[in-house]
Every structure is written in structure tokens, then in C-alpha cells.
C-alpha atoms as a PDB file:
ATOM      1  CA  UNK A   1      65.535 -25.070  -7.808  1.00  0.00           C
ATOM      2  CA  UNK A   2      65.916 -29.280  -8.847  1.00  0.00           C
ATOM      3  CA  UNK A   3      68.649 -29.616  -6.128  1.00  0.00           C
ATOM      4  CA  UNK A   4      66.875 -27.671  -2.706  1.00  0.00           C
ATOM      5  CA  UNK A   5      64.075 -30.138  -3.909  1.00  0.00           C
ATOM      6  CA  UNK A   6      66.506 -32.613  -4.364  1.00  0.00           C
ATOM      7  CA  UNK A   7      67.630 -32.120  -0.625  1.00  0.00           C
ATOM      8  CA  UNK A   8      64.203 -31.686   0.862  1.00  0.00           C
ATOM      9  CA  UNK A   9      63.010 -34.960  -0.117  1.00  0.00           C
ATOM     10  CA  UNK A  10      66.043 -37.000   0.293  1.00  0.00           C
ATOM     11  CA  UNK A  11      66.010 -35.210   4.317  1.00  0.00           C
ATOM     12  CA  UNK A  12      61.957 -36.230   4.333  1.00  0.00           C
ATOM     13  CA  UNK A  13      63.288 -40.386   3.633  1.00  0.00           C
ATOM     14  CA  UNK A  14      65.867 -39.815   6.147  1.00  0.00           C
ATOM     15  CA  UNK A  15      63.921 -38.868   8.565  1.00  0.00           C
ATOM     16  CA  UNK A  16      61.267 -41.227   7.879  1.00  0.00           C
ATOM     17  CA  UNK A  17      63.811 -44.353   7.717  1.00  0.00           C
ATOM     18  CA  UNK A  18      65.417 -43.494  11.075  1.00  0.00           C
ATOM     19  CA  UNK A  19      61.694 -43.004  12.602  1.00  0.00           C
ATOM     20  CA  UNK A  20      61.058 -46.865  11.228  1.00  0.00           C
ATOM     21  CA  UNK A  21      63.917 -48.006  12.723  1.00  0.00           C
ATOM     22  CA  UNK A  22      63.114 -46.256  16.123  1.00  0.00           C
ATOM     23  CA  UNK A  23      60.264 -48.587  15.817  1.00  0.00           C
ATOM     24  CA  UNK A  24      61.635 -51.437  15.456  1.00  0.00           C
ATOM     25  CA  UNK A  25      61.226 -54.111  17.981  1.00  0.00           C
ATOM     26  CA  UNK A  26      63.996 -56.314  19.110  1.00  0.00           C
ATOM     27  CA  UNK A  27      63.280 -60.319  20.461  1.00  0.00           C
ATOM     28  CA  UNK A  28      65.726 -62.540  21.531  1.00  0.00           C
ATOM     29  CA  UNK A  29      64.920 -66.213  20.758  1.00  0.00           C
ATOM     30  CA  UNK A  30      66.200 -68.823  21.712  1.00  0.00           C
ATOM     31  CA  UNK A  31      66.064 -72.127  20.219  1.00  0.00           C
ATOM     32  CA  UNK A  32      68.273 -75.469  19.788  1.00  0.00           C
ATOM     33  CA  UNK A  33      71.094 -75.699  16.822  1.00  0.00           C
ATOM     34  CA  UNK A  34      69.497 -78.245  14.737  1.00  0.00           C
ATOM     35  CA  UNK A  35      65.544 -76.683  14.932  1.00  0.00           C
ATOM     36  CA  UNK A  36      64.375 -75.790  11.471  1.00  0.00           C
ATOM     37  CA  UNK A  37      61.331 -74.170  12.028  1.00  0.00           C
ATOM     38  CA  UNK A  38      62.900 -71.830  14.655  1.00  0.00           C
ATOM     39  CA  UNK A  39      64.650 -70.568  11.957  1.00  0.00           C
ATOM     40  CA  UNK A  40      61.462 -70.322   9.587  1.00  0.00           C
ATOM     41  CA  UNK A  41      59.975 -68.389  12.689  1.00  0.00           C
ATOM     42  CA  UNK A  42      62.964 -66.202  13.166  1.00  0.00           C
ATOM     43  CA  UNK A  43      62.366 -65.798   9.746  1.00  0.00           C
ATOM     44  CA  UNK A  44      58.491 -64.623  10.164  1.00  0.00           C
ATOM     45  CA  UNK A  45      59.795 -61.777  12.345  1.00  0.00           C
ATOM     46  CA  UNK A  46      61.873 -60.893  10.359  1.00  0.00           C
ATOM     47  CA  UNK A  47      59.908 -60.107   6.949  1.00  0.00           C
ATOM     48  CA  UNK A  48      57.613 -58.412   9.915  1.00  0.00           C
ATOM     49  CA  UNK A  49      59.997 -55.732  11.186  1.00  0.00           C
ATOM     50  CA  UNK A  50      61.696 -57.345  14.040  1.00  0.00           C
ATOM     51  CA  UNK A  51      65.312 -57.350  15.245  1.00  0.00           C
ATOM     52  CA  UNK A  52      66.029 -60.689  16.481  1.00  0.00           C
ATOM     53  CA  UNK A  53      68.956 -61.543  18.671  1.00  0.00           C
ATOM     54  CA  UNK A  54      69.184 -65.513  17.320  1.00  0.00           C
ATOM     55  CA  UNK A  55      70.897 -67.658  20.800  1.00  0.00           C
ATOM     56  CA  UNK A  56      71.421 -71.091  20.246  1.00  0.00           C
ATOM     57  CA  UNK A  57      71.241 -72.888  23.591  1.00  0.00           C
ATOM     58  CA  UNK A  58      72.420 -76.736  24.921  1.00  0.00           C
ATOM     59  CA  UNK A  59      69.663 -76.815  27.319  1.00  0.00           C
ATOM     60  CA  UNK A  60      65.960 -75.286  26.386  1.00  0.00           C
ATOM     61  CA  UNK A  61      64.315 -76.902  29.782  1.00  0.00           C
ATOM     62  CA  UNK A  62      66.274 -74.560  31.640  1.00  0.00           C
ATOM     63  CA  UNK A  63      65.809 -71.396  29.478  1.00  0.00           C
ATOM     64  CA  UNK A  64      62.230 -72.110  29.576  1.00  0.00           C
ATOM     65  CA  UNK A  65      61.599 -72.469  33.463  1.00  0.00           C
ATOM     66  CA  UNK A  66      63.733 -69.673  34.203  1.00  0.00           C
ATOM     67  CA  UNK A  67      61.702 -67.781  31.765  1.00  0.00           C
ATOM     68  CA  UNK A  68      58.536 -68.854  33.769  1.00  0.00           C
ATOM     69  CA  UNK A  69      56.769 -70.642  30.567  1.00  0.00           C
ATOM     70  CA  UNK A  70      54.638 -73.234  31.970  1.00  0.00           C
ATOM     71  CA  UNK A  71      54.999 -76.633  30.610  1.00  0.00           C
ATOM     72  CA  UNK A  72      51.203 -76.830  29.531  1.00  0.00           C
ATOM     73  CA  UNK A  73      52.252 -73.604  26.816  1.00  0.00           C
ATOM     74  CA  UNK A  74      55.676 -75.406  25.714  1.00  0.00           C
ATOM     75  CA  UNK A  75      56.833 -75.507  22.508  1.00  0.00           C
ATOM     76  CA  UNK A  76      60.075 -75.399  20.927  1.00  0.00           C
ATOM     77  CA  UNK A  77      61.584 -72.208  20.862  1.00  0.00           C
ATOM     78  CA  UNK A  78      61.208 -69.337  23.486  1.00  0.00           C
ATOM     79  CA  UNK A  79      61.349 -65.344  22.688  1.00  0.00           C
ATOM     80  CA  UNK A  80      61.794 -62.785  24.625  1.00  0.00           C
ATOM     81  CA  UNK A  81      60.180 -59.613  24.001  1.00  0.00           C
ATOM     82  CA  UNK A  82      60.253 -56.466  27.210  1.00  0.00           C
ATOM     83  CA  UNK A  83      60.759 -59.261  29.673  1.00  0.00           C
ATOM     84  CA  UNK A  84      57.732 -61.401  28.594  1.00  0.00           C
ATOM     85  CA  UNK A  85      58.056 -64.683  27.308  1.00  0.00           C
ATOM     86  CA  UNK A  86      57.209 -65.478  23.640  1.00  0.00           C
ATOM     87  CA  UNK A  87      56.479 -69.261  23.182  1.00  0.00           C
ATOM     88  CA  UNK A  88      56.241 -71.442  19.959  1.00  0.00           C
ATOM     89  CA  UNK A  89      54.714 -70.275  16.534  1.00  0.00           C
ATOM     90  CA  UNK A  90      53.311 -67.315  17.409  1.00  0.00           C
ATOM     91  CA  UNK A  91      52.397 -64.907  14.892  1.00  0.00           C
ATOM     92  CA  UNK A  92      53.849 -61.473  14.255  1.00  0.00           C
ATOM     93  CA  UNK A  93      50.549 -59.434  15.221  1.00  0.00           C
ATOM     94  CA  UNK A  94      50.131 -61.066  18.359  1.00  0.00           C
ATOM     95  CA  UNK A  95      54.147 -60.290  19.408  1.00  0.00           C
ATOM     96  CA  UNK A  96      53.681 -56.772  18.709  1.00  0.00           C
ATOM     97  CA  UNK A  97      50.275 -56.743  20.699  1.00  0.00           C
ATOM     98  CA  UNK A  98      51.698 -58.394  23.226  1.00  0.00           C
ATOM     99  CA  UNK A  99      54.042 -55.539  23.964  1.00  0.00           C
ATOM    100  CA  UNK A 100      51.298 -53.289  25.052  1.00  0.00           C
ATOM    101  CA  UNK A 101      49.965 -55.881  27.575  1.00  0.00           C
ATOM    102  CA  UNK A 102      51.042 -55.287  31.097  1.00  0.00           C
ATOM    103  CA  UNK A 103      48.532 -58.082  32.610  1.00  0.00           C
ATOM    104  CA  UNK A 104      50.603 -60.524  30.569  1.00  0.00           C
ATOM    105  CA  UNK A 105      53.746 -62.274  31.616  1.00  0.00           C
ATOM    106  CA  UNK A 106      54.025 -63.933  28.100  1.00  0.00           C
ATOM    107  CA  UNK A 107      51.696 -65.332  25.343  1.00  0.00           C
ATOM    108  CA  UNK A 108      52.285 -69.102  23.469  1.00  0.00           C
ATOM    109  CA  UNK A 109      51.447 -71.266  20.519  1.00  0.00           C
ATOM    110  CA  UNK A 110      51.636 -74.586  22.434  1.00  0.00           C
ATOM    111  CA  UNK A 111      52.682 -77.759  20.390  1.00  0.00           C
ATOM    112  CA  UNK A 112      53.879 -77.149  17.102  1.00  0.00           C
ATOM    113  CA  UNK A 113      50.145 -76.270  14.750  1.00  0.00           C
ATOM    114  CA  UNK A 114      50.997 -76.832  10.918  1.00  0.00           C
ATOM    115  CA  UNK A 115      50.161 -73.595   9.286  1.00  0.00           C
ATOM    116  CA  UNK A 116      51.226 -71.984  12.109  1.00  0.00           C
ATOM    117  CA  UNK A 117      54.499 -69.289  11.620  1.00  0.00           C
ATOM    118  CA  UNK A 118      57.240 -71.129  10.914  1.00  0.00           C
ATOM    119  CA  UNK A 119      55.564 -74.295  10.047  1.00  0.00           C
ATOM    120  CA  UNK A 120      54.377 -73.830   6.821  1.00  0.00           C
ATOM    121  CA  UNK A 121      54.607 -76.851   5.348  1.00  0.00           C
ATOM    122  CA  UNK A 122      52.315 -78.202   2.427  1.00  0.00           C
ATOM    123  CA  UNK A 123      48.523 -76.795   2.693  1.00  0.00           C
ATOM    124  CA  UNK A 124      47.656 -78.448   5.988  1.00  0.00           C
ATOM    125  CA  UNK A 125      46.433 -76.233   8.920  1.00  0.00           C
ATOM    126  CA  UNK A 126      45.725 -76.598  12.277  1.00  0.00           C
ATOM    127  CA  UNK A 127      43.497 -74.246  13.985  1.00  0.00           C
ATOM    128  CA  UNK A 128      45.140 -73.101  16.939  1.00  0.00           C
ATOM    129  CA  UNK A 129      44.775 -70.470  19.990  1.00  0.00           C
ATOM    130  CA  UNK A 130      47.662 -67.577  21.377  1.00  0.00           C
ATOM    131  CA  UNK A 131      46.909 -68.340  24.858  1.00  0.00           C
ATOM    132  CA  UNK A 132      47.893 -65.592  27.264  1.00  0.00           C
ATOM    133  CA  UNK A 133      49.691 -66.103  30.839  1.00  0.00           C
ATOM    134  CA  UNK A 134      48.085 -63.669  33.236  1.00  0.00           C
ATOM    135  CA  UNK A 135      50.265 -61.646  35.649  1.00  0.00           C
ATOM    136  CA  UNK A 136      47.602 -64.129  37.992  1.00  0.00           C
ATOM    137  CA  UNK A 137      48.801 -67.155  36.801  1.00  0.00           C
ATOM    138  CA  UNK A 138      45.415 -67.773  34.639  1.00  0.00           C
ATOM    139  CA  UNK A 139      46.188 -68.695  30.893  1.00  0.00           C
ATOM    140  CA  UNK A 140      43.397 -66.700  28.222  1.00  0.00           C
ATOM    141  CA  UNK A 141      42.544 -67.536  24.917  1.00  0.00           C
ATOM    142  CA  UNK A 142      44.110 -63.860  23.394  1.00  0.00           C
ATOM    143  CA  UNK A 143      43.447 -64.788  19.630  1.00  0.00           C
ATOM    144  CA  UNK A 144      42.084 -67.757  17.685  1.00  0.00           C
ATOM    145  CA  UNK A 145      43.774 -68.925  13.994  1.00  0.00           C
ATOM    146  CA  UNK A 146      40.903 -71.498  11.899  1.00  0.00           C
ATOM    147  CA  UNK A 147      42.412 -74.179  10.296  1.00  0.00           C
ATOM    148  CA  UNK A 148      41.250 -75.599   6.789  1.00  0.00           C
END
């Protein structure tokens, strides 16, 4: 009797690793070679579930214009997540919500906020907003992070 157990609950954590995975979402991000805290960010997603396709790229003006990020919401690094543009520091939760927004062409972290994802560094932080780019062109304030 040990082993059908044995089997049953080794299937059940199968079956529950490959539904996980399903779930997974992918980003691609891309960044410049010598950016640390696009790797600390890369990082974030990473401890939070995400596949990230990692691009280094020579020019990130370009990337970003063809990607339709505004220059008001730039940062450093640029994801892409289902076509929308993911822009600076910008917290796990807020990717993930972002996939269920179709009145969204992207959100961003402008500026680079210590405390922020990826810029953890010492106990300094910046409060800071996720501001949304609507499908109208109108940015909205989609979360808001306090600082200390």
C-alpha cells in the first residue's frame, strides 16, 4: 500500500509543478551592459516567478521610442510584458497586474526612486508612483509606494 501512495503523491507535485510553471510569466528586458540595478531588477522578477529574457542593447533611446515609452516615464531599463511596455523599477505586483489591463499600453517607475526594486541600497526611500499610459495617451497614478 506505501508505494500506490508513494505514486499518488509524487503524480499530485507533478501536476502541481507543471501547473506553476504554466503560470509563469515571461518579460523581456532590456537594459545596457554595464547597468547594475537592471540586473538587481531582473533579479526582483526573478525571486517573484518571472521568466526573463535578459537583452543587452547598444542603443536604449531607440528601444524605448519604438516601444512607445514616453520620455516623461523614462528610466533605465525597459520590459516587455504581452506587448506593453514595462519601464524602470517597477515592482513585481504591479507587472503581474498590469497583464490584466487592456486600457494600458505600459506602466513606469520614472527616474530611478531609492527603495524602489532594484535599488535597494542602504535604508533610504523615495516615495514614488507606477504611473499608467492609457490606450488614450493619458498617464494615471495606478499605485503609490511611501517613502521613509
Amino acid at each position: 500500500m506505501k508505494t500506490p501512495l508513494r505514486l499518488v503523491a509524487l503524480s499530485a507535485l507533478l501536476l502541481s509543478s507543471l501547473a506553476q510553471a504554466a503560470d509563469q510569466l515571461t518579460i523581456d528586458v532590456h537594459r545596457d551592459a554595464n547597468c547594475g540595478c537592471c540586473k538587481a531588477w531582473i533579479s526582483h522578477l526573478e525571486t517573484n516567478g518571472f521568466k526573463v529574457n535578459d537583452h543587452v542593447e547598444t542603443d536604449m533611446s531607440s528601444v524605448k521610442q519604438r516601444l512607445g515609452v514616453q520620455p516623461r516615464l523614462a528610466s533605465c531599463h525597459t520590459g516587455v510584458i504581452n506587448g506593453k511596455f514595462v519601464e524602470g523599477h517597477v515592482p513585481a505586483e504591479q507587472v503581474v497586474a498590469l497583464t490584466k489591463r487592456n486600457d494600458l499600453k505600459g506602466i513606469a517607475v520614472p527616474g530611478m526612486p531609492m527603495g524602489s526594486p532594484g535599488m535597494e541600497m542602504g535604508d533610504r526611500k523615495d516615495a514614488y508612483q507606477v504611473i499608467g499610459l492609457g490606450n488614450d495617451g493619458k498617464d494615471q497614478v495606478i499605485a503609490e509606494y511611501p517613502g521613509n
